[in-house]
C-alpha atoms as a PDB file:
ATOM      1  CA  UNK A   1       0.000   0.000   0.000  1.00  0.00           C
ATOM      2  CA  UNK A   2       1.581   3.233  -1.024  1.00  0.00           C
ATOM      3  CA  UNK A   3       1.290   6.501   1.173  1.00  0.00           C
ATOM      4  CA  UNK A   4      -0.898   8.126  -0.888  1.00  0.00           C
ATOM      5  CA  UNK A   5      -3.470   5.825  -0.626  1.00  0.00           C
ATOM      6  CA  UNK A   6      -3.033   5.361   3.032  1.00  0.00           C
ATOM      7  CA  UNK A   7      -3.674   9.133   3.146  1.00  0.00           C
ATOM      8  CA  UNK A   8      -6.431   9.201   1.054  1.00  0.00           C
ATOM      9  CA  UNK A   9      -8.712  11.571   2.613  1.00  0.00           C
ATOM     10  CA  UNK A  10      -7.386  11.435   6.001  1.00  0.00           C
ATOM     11  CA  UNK A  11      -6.658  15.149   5.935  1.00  0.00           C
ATOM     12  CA  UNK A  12     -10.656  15.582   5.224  1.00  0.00           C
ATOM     13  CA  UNK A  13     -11.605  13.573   8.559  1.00  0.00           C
ATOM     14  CA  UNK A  14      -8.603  13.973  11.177  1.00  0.00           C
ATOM     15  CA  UNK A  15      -9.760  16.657  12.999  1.00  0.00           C
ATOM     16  CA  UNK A  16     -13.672  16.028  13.446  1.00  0.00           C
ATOM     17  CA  UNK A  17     -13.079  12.519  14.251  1.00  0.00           C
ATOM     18  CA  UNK A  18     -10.259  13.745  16.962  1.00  0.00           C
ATOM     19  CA  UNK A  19     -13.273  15.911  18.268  1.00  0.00           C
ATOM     20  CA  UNK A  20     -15.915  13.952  17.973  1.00  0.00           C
ATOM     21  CA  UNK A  21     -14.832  10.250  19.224  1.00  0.00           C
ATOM     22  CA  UNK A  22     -14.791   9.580  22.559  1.00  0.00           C
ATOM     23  CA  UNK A  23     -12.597   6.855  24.355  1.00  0.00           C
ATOM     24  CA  UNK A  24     -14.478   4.139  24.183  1.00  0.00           C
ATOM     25  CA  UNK A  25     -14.664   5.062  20.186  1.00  0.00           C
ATOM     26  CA  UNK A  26     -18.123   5.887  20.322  1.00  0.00           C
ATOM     27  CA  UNK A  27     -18.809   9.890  18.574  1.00  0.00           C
ATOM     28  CA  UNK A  28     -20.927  11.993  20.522  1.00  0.00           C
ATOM     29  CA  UNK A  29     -24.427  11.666  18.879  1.00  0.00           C
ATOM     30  CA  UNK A  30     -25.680  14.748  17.766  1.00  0.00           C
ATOM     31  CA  UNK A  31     -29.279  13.322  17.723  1.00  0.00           C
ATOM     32  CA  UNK A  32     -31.621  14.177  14.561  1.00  0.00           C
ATOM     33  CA  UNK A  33     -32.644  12.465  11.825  1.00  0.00           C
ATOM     34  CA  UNK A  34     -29.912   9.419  10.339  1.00  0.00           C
ATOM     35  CA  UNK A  35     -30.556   7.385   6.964  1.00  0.00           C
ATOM     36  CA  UNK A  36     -30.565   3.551   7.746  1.00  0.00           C
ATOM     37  CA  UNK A  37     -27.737   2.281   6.086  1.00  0.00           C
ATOM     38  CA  UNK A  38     -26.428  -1.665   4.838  1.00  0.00           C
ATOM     39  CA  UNK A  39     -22.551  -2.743   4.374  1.00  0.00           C
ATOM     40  CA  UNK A  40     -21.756  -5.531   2.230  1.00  0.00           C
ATOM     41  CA  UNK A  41     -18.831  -7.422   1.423  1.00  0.00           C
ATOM     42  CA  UNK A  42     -18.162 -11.136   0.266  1.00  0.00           C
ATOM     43  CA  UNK A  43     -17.813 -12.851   3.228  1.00  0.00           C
ATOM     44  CA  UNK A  44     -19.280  -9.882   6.429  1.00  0.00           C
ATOM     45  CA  UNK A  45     -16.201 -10.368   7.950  1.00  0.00           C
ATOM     46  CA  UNK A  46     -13.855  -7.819   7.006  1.00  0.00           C
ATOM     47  CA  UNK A  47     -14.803  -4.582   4.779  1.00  0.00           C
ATOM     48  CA  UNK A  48     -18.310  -4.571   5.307  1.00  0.00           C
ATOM     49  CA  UNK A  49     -17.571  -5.219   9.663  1.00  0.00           C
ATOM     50  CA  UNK A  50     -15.419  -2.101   9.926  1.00  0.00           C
ATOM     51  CA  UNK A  51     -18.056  -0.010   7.704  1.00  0.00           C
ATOM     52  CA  UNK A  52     -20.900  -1.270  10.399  1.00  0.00           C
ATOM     53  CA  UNK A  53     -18.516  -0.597  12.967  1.00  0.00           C
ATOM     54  CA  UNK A  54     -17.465   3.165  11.834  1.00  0.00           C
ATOM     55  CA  UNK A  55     -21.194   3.758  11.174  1.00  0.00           C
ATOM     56  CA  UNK A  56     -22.256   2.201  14.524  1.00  0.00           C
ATOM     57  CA  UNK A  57     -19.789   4.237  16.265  1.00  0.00           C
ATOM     58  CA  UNK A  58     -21.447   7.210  14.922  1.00  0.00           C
ATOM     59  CA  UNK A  59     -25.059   6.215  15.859  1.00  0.00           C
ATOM     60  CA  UNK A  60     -25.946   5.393  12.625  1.00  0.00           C
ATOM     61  CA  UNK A  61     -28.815   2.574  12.218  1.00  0.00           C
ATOM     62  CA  UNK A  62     -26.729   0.080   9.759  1.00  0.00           C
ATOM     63  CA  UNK A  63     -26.415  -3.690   9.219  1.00  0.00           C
ATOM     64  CA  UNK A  64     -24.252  -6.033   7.258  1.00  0.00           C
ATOM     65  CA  UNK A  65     -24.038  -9.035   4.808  1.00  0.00           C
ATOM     66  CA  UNK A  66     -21.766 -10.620   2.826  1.00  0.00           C
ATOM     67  CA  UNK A  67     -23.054 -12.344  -0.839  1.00  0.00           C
ATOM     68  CA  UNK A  68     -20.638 -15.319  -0.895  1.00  0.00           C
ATOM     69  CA  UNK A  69     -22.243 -18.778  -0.788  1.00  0.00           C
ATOM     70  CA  UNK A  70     -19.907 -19.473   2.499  1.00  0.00           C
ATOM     71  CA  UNK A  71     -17.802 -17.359   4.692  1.00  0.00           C
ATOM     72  CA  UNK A  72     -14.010 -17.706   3.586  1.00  0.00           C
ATOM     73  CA  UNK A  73     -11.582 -17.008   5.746  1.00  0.00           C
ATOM     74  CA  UNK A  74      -7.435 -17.209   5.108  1.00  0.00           C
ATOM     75  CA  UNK A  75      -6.063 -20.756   6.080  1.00  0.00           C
ATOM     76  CA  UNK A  76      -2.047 -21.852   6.306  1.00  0.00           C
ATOM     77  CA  UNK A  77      -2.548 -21.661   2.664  1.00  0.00           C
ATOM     78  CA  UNK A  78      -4.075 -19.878  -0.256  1.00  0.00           C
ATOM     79  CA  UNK A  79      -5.358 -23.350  -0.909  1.00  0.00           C
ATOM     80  CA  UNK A  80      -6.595 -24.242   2.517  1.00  0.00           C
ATOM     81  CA  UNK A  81      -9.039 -21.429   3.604  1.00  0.00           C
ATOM     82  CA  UNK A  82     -11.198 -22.080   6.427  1.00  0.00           C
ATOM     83  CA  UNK A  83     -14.651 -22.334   5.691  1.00  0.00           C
ATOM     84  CA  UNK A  84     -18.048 -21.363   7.581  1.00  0.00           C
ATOM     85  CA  UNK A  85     -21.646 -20.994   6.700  1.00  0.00           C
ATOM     86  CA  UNK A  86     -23.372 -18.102   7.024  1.00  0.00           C
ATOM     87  CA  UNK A  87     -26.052 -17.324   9.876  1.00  0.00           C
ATOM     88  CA  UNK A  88     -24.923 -20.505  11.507  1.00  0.00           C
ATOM     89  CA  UNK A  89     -21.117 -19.560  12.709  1.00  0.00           C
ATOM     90  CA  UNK A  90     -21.008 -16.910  15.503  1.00  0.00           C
ATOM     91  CA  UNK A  91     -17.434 -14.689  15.285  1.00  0.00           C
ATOM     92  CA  UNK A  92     -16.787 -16.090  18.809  1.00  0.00           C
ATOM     93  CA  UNK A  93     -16.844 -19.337  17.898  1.00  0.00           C
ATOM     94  CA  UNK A  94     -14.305 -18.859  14.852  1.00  0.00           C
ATOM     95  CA  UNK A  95     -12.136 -17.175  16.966  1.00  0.00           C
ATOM     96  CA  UNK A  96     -11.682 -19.710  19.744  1.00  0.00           C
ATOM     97  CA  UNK A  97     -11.634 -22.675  16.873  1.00  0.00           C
ATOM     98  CA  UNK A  98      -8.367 -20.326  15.017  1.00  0.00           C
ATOM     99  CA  UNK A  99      -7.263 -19.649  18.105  1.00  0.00           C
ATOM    100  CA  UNK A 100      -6.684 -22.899  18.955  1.00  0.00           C
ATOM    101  CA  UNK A 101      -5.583 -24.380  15.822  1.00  0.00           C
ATOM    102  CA  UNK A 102      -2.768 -21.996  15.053  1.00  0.00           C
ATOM    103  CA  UNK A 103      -2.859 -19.146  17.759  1.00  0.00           C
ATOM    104  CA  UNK A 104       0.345 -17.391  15.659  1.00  0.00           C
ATOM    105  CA  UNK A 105      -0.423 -18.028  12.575  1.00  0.00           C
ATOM    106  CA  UNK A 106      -3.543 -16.267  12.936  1.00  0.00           C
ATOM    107  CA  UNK A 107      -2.670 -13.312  14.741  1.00  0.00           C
ATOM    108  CA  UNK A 108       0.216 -12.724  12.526  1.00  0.00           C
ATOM    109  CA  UNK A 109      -1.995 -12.292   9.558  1.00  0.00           C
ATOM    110  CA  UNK A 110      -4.971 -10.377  11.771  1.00  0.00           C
ATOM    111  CA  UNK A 111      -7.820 -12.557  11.532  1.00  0.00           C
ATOM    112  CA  UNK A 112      -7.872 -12.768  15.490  1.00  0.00           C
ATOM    113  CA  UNK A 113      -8.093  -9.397  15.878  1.00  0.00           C
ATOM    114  CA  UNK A 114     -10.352  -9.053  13.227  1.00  0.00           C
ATOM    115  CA  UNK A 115     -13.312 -11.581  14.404  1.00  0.00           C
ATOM    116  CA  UNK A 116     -12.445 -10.002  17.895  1.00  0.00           C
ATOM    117  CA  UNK A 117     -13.655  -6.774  16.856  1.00  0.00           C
ATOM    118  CA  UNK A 118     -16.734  -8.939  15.236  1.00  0.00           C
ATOM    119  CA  UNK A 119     -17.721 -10.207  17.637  1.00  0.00           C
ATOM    120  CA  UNK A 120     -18.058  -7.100  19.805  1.00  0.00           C
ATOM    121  CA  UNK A 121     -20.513  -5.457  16.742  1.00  0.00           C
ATOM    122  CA  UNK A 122     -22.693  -8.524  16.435  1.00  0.00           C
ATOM    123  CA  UNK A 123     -23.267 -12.601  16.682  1.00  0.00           C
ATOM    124  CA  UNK A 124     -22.136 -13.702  13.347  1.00  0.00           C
ATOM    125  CA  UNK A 125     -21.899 -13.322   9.195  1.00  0.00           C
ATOM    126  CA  UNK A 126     -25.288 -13.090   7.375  1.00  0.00           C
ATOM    127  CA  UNK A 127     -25.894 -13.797   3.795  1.00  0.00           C
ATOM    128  CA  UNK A 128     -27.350 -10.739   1.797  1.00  0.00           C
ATOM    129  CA  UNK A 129     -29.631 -13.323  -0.163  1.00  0.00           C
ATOM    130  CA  UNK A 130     -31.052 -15.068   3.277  1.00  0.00           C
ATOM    131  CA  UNK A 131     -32.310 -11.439   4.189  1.00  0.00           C
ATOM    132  CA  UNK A 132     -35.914 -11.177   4.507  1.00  0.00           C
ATOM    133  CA  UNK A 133     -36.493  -7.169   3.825  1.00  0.00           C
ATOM    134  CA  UNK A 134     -39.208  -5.734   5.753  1.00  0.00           C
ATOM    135  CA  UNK A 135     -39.362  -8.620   8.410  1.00  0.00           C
ATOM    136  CA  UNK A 136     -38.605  -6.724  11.719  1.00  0.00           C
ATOM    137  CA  UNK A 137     -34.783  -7.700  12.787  1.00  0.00           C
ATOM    138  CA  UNK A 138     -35.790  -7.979  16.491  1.00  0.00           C
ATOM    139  CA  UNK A 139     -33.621 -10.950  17.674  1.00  0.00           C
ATOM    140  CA  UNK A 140     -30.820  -8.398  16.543  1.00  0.00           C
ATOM    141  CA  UNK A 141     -31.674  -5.802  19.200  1.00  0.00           C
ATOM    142  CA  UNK A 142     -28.056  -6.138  20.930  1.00  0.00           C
ATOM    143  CA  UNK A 143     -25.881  -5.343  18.097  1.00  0.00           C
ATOM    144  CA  UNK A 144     -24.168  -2.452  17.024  1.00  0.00           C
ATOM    145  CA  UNK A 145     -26.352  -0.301  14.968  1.00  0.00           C
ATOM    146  CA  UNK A 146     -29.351  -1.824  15.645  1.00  0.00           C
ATOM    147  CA  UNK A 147     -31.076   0.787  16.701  1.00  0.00           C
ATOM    148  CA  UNK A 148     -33.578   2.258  14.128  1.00  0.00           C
ATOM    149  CA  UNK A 149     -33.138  -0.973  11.870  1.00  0.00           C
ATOM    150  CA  UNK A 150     -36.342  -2.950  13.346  1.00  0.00           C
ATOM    151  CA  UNK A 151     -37.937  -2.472  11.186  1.00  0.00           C
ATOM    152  CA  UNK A 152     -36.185  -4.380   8.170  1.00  0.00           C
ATOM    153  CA  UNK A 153     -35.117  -1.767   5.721  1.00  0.00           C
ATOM    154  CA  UNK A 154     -32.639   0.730   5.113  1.00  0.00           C
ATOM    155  CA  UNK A 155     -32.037   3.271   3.410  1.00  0.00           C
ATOM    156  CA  UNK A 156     -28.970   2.934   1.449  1.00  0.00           C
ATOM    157  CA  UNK A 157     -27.217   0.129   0.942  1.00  0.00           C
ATOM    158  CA  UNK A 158     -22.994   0.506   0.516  1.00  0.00           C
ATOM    159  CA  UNK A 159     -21.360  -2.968  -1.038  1.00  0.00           C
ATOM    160  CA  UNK A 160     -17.187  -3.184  -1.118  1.00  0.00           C
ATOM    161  CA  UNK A 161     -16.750  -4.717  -4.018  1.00  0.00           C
ATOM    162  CA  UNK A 162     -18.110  -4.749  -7.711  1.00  0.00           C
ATOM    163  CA  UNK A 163     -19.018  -8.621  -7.581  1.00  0.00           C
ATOM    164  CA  UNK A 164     -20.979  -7.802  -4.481  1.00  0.00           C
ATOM    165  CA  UNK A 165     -22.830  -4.727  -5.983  1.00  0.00           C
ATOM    166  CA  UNK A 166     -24.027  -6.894  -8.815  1.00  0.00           C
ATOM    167  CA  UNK A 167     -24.895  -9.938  -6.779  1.00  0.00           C
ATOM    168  CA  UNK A 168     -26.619  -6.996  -4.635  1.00  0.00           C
ATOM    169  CA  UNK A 169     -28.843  -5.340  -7.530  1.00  0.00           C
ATOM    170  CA  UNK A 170     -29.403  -8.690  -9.049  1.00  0.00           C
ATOM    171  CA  UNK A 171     -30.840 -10.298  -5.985  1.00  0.00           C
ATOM    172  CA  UNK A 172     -33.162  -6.977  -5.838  1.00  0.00           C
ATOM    173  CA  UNK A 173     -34.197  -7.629  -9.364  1.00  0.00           C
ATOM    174  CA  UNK A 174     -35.352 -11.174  -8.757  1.00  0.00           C
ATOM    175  CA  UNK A 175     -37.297 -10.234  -5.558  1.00  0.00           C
ATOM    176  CA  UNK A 176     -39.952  -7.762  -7.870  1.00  0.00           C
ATOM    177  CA  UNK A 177     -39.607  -4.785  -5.819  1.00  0.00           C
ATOM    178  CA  UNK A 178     -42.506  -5.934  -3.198  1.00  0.00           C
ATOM    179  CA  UNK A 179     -42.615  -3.141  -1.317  1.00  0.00           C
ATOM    180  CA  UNK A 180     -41.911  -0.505  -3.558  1.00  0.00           C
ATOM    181  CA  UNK A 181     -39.224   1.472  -1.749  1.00  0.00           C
ATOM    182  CA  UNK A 182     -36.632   3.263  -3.309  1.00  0.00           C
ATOM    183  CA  UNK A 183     -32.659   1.761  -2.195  1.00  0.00           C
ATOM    184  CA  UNK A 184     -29.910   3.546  -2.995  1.00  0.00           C
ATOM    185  CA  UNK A 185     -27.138   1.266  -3.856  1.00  0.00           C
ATOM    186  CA  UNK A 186     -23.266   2.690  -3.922  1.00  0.00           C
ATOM    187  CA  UNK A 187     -20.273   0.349  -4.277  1.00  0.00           C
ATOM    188  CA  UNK A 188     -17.250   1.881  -3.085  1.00  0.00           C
ATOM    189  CA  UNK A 189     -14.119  -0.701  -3.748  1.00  0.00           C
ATOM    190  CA  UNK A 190     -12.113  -1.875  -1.162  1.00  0.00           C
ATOM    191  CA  UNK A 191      -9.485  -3.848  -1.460  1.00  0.00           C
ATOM    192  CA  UNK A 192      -9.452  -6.630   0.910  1.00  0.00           C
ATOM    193  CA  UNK A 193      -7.083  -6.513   3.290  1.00  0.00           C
ATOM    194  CA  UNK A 194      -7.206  -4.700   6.569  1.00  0.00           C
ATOM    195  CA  UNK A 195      -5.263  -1.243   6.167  1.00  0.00           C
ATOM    196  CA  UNK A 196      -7.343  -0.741   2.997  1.00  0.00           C
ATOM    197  CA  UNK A 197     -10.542  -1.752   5.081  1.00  0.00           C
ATOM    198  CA  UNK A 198      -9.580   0.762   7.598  1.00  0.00           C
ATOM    199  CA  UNK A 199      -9.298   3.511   5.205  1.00  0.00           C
ATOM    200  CA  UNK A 200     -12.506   2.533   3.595  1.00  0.00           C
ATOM    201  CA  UNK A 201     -14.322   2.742   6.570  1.00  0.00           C
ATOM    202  CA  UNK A 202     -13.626   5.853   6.974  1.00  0.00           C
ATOM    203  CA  UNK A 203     -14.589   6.930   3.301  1.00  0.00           C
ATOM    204  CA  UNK A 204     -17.588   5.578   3.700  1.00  0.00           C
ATOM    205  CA  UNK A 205     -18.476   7.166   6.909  1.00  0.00           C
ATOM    206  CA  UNK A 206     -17.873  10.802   5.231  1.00  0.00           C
ATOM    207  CA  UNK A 207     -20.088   9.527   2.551  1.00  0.00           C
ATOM    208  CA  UNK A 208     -22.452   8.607   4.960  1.00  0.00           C
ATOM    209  CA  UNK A 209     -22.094  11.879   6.921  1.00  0.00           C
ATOM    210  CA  UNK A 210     -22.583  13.626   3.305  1.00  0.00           C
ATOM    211  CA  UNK A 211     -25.712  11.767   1.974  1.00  0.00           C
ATOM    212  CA  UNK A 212     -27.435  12.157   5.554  1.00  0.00           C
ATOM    213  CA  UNK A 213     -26.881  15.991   5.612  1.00  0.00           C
ATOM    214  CA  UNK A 214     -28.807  16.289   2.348  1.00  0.00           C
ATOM    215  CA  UNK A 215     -31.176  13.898   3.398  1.00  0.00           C
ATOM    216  CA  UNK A 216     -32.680  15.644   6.289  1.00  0.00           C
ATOM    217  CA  UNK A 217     -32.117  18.702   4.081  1.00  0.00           C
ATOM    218  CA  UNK A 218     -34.906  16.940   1.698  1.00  0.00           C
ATOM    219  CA  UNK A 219     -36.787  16.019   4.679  1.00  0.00           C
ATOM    220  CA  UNK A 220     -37.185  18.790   6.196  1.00  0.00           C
ATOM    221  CA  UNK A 221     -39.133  20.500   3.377  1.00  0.00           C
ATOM    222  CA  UNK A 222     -40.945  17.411   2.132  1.00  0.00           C
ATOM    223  CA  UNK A 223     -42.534  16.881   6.175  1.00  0.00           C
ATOM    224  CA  UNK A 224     -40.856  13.750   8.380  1.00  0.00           C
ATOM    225  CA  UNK A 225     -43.888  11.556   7.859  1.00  0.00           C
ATOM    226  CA  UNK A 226     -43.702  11.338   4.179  1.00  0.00           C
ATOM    227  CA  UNK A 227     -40.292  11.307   3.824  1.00  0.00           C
ATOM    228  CA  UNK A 228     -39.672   8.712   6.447  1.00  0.00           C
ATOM    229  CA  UNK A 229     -42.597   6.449   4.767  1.00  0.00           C
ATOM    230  CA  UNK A 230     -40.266   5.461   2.096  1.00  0.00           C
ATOM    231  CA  UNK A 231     -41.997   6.795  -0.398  1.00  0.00           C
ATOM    232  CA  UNK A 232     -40.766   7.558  -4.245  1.00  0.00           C
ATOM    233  CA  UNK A 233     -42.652  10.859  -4.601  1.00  0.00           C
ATOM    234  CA  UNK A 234     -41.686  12.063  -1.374  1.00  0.00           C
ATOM    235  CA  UNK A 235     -37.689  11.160  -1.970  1.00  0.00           C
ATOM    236  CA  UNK A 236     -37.107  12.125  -4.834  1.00  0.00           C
ATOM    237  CA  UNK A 237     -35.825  15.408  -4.643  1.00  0.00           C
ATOM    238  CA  UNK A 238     -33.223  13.837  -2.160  1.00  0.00           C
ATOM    239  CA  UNK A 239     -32.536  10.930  -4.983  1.00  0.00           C
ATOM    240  CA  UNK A 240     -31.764  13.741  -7.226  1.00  0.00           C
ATOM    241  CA  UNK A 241     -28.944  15.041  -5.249  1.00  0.00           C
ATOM    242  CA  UNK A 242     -27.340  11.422  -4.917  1.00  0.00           C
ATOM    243  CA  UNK A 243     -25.085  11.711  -8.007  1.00  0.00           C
ATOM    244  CA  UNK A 244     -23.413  14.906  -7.139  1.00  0.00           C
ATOM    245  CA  UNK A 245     -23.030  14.183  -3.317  1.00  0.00           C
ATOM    246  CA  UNK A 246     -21.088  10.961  -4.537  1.00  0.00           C
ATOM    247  CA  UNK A 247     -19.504  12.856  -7.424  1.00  0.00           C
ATOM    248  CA  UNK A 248     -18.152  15.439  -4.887  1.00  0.00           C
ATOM    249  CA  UNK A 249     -17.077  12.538  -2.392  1.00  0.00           C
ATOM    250  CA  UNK A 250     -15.154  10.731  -4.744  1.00  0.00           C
ATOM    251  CA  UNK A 251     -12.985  14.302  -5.459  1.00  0.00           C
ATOM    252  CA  UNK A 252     -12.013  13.715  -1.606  1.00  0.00           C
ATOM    253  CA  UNK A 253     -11.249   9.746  -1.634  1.00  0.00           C
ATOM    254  CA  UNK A 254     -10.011   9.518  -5.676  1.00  0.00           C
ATOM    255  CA  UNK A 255      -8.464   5.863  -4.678  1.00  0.00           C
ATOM    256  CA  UNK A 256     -11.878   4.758  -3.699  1.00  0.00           C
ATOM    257  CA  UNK A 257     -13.769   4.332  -7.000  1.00  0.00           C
ATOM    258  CA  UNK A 258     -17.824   4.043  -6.379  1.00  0.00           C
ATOM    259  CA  UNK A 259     -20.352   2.847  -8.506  1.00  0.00           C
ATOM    260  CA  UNK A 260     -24.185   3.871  -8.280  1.00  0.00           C
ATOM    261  CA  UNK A 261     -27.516   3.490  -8.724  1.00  0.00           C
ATOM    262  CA  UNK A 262     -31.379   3.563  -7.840  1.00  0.00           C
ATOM    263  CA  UNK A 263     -32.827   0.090  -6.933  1.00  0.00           C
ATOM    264  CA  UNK A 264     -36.006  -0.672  -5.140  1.00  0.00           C
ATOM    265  CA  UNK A 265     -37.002  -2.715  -2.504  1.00  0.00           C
END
């Protein structure tokens, strides 16, 4: 990783992070309204985990999938990964099983201290295609985020990688659009390893920041009960401003190219 890309944008965020994060990493909530936001990567264990936890952290509603068939994780070989299944595998319990298989090995490379982090934000990987949308989350209550994301939709949905925005939009397109909600869906690609996951949690936390701003801009003319209803007529003029919040954002974080469009849910 060169230095430019491991300052991409930090000179943007330094000082209102400094100001606004307390010790225990948590930023002082401002209160107000806050989109509901998704994180995706392939596997929900590494970009997509410190998205939820930067977003978390800043008392944004926001949950996360991953679109692979199983969780892969790095092995003692690129030919031996270890292998979970989604929504069955807490993070607890694949730490304790690397742990004890090759307690070095593993925190050499940073997968311990990755699934211990995961396992502070939630229970374990979920699979973007075993999500029921609009089915209240309430078994989640304890996690990270959770607050504000009962209710089984979000707002805009952030993936990490291009294979994972199109397994995103084409899951969306084989559902029909049920219950006729506009999604905002923005890839923003992340390399995966964890120094580029670090820096891409913070880019998308200043696009998050940026996107809610406008949003409750919108809101505020449009009245809270429509706007927060989901529906088309009464987002639109916020929709409208999605292309040039993102075009701006990527001028800030150039090494983080995003994709985007309008889906539905």
């Amino acid at each position: 990783m060169s230095t430019s890309e491991a300052a991409n944008g930090a000179a943007a965020l330094a000082a209102p992070v400094a100001d606004a994060v307390q010790q225990n990493g948590q930023a002082e909530d401002s209160g107000g309204f806050k989109l509901k936001f998704c994180t995706v990567c392939a596997s929900n264990n590494n970009r997509s985990m410190e998205a939820h936890l930067r977003l978390s952290q800043a008392h944004y509603p926001v949950i996360s999938f991953g679109t692979g068939s199983l969780v892969r994780l790095p092995g003692p070989t690129i030919t031996q990964p270890n292998v979970y299944h989604f929504n069955k595998t807490s993070y607890d319990s694949m730490y304790k099983e690397l742990e004890a298989k090759d307690p070095r090995l593993y925190r050499a490379n940073g997968i311990l201290n990755m699934l211990g982090r995961n396992r502070g934000v939630k229970w374990g990987p979920e699979r973007w295609q075993d999500w029921q949308i609009g089915i209240p989350r309430l078994d989640h209550a304890k996690e990270m985020g959770s607050d504000g994301t009962e209710g089984g939709v979000v707002d805009v949905v952030i993936t990490c990688e291009e294979r994972c925005w199109d397994a995103v939009i084409d899951d969306l397109l084989a559902r029909g659009s049920p219950l006729n909600r506009p999604v905002h869906v923005i890839n923003v690609d992340i390399r995966d390893n964890h120094e580029e996951a670090a820096i891409g949690g913070g880019g998308i936390l200043d696009l998050a920041n940026s996107l809610n701003a406008a949003a409750a801009e919108e809101r505020e003319k449009v009245g809270a009960m429509s706007f927060d209803s989901g529906n088309a007529a009464a987002r639109s003029s916020f929709d409208e401003r999605v292309p040039d919040i993102l075009a701006e954002w990527q001028e800030r974080w150039p090494n983080l190219p995003a994709t985007w469009t309008l889906a539905w849910f």
